[in-house]
Protein backbone atom coordinates (compact mmCIF):
# COMPACT_ATOMS: atom_id res chain seq x y z
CA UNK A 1 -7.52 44.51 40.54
CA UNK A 2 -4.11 44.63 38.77
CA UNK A 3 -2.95 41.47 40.09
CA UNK A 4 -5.99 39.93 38.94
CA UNK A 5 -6.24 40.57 35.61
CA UNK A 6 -2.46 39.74 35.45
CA UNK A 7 -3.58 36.07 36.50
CA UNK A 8 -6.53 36.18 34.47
CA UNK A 9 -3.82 37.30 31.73
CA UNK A 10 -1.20 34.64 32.40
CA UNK A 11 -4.07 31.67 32.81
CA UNK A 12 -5.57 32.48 29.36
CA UNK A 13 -1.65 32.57 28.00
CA UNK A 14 -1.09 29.15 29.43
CA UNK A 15 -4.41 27.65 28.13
CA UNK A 16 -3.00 29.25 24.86
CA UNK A 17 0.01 27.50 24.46
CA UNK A 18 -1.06 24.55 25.24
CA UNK A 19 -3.82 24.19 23.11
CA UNK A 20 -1.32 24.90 20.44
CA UNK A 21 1.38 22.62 21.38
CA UNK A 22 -1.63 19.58 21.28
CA UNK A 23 -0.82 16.87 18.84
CA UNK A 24 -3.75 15.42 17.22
CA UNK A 25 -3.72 11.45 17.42
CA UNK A 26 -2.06 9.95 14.59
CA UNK A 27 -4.08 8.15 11.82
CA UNK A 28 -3.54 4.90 10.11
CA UNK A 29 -4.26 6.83 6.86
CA UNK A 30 -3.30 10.56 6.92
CA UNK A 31 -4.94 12.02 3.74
CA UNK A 32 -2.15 14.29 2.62
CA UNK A 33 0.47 10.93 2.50
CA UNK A 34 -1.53 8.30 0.81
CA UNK A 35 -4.29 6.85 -0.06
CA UNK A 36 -5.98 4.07 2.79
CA UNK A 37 -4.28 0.41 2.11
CA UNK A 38 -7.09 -1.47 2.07
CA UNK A 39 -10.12 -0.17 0.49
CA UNK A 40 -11.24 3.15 -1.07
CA UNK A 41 -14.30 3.09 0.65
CA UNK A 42 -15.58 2.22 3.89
CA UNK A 43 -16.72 -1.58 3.55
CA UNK A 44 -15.93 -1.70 -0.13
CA UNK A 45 -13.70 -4.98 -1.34
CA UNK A 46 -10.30 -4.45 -2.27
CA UNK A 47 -10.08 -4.80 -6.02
CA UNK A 48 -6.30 -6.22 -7.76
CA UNK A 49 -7.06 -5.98 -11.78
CA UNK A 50 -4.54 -5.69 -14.13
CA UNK A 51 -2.31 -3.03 -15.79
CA UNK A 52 -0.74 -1.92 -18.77
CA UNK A 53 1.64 0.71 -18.69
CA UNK A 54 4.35 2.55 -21.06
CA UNK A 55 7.97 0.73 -20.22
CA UNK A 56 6.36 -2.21 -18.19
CA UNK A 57 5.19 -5.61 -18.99
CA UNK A 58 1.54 -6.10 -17.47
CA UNK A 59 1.27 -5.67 -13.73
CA UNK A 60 -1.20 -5.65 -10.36
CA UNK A 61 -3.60 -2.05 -9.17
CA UNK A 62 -6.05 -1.67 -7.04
CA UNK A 63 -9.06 -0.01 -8.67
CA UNK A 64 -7.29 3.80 -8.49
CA UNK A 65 -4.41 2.46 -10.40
CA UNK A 66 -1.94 2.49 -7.76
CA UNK A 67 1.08 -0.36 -8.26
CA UNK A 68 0.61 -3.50 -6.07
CA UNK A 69 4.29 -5.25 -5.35
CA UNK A 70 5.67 -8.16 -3.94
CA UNK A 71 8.43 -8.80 -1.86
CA UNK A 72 11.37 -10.82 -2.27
CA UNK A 73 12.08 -11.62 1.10
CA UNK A 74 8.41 -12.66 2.02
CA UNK A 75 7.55 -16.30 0.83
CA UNK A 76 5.27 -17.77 -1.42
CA UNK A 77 5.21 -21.31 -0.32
CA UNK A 78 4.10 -21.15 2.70
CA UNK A 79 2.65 -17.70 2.53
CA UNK A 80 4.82 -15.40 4.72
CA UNK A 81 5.04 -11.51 5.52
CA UNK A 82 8.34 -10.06 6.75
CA UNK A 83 7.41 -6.66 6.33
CA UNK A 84 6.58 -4.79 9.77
CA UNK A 85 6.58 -1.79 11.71
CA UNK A 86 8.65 0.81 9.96
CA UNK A 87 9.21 -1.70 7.30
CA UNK A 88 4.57 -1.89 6.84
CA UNK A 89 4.96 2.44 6.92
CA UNK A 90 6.93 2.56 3.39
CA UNK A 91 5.20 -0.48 2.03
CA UNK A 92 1.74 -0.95 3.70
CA UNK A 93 0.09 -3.85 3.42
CA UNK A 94 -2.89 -4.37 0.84
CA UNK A 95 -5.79 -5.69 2.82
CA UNK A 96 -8.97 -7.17 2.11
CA UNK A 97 -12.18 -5.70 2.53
CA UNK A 98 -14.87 -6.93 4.99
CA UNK A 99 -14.90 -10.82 5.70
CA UNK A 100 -12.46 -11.26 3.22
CA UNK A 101 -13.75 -9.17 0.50
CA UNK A 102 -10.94 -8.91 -3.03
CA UNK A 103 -12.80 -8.04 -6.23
CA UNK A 104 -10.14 -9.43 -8.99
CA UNK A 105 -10.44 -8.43 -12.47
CA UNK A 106 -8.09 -9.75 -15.37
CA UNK A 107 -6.14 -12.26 -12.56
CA UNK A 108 -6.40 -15.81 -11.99
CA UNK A 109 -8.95 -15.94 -8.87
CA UNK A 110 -7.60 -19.42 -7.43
CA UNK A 111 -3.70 -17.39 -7.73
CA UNK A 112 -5.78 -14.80 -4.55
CA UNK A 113 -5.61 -15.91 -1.35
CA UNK A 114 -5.17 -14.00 2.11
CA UNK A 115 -2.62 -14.07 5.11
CA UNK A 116 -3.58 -12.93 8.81
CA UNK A 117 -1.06 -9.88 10.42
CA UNK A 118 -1.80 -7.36 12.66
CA UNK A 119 -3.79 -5.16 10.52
CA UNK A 120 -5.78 -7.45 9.08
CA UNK A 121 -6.34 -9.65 6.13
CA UNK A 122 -3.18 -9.30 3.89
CA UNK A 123 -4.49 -9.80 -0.01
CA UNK A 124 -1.51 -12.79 -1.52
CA UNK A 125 -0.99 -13.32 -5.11
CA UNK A 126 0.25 -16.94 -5.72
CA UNK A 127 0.71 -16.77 -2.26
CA UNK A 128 2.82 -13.67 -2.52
CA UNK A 129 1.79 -10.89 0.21
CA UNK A 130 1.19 -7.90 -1.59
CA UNK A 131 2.00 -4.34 -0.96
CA UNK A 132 1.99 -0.57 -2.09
CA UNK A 133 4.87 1.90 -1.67
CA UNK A 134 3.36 4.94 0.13
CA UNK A 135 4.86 7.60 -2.42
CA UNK A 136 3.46 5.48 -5.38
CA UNK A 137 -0.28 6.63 -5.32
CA UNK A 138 -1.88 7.25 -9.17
CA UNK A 139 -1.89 4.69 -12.09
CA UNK A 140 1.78 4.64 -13.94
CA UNK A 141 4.01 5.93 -10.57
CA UNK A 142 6.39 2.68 -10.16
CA UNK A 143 9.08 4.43 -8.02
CA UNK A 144 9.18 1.09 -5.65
CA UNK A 145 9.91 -1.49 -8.47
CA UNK A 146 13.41 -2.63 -8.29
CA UNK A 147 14.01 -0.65 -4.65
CA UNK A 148 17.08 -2.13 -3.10
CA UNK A 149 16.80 -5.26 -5.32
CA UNK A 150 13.62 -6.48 -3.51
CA UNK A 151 10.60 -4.98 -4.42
CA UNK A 152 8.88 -5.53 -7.47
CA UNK A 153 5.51 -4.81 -9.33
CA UNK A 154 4.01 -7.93 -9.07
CA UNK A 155 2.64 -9.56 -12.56
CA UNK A 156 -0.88 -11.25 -12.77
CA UNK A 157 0.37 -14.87 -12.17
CA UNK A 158 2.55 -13.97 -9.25
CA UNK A 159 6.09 -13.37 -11.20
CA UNK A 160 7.61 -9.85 -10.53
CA UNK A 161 6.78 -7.39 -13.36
CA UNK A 162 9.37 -6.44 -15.90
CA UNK A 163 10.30 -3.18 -17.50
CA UNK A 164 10.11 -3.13 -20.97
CA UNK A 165 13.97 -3.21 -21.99
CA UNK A 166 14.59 -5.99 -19.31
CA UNK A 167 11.72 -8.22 -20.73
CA UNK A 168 12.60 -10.63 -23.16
CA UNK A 169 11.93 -9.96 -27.29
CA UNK A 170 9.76 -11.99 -28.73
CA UNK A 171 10.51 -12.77 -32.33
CA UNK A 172 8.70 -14.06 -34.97
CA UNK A 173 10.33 -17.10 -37.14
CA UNK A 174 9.41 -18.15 -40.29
C-alpha cells in the first residue's frame, strides 16, 4: 500500500511540474506589449489621420493615436520593406484591414497605397512602408523618431516629421 501511494505521489508530482513548466504558444499580439499592428478591431480598416502634437510639426496615427514612421532604409520609388524578423518585432508593420481596407483622414488618399510581406498588406505613404515602434503605444509617445538616424514620424505627404526646434521659422515680411 505504501509503495503505491508513493507512485501515486510521485505521478501526480510529475504531472505537476510539467504542467507548470508549459509555455503557452506565443501570440502575434501579446496584450501586455502593444497594441495589434493592424487594426483595433477584428475586421475593422486601418485608419492613418493626422496629428498635432506639442514639439512636432504635423505627423501620421492610427485612430488610438499611436505614431506611424517611416524608414530610411526602405524605398519609396519602387515601394520596398527592409524591415524583417527581429527588425518587424521593434517596428511592426502597419497593415491594412480586410481586402485592403485604410480609412485615411486629413492625408492625401492617392499618397496611400499598399505593399505585400509576409504578414500581410503593408499600409505605404507616398510609397513609404509604414511602421510603429512597439514601446510607442498612446497619442504624443515619439520615442522611435530619430532612432539610430533612421526612423522617423512620417508627415502627411510622405516627408519625415520634424520636431519643433529642427523645423524651419517661418517669418512674416513686410
Amino acid at each position: 500500500m505504501k509503495k503505491l501511494i508513493a507512485l501515486a505521489v510521485l505521478t501526480g508530482s510529475a504531472l505537476a511540474m510539467t504542467a507548470c513548466t508549459t509555455t503557452a504558444p506565443k501570440t502575434a499580439t501579446p496584450a501586455t506589449s502593444a497594441p495589434a499592428t493592424s487594426t483595433s478591431a477584428a475586421g475593422a480598416p486601418q485608419t492613418l489621420r493626422v496629428a498635432t502634437v506639442e514639439g512636432f510639426t504635423t505627423f501620421v496615427t492610427n485612430a488610438k493615436g499611436r505614431t506611424i514612421y517611416r524608414f530610411d532604409k526602405d524605398t519609396n520609388n519602387p515601394a520596398k520593406s527592409t524591415c524583417f524578423d527581429a527588425c518587424a518585432e521593434n517596428w511592426p508593420p502597419v497593415l491594412a484591414g480586410p481586402n485592403g481596407a485604410v480609412d485615411i483622414e486629413g492625408v492625401d488618399k492617392s499618397l496611400v497605397g499598399l505593399l505585400d510581406r509576409p504578414e500581410g498588406r503593408q499600409v505605404t505613404l507616398k510609397g513609404w512602408p509604414l511602421y510603429y515602434f512597439k514601446t510607442d503605444v498612446a497619442l504624443g509617445q515619439t520615442a522611435g523618431h530619430g532612432r539610430n538616424g533612421v526612423w522617423f514620424a512620417i508627415a502627411p505627404d510622405g516627408t519625415k516629421a520634424k520636431k519643433a526646434d529642427e523645423a524651419p521659422v517661418k517669418s512674416n515680411t513686410y
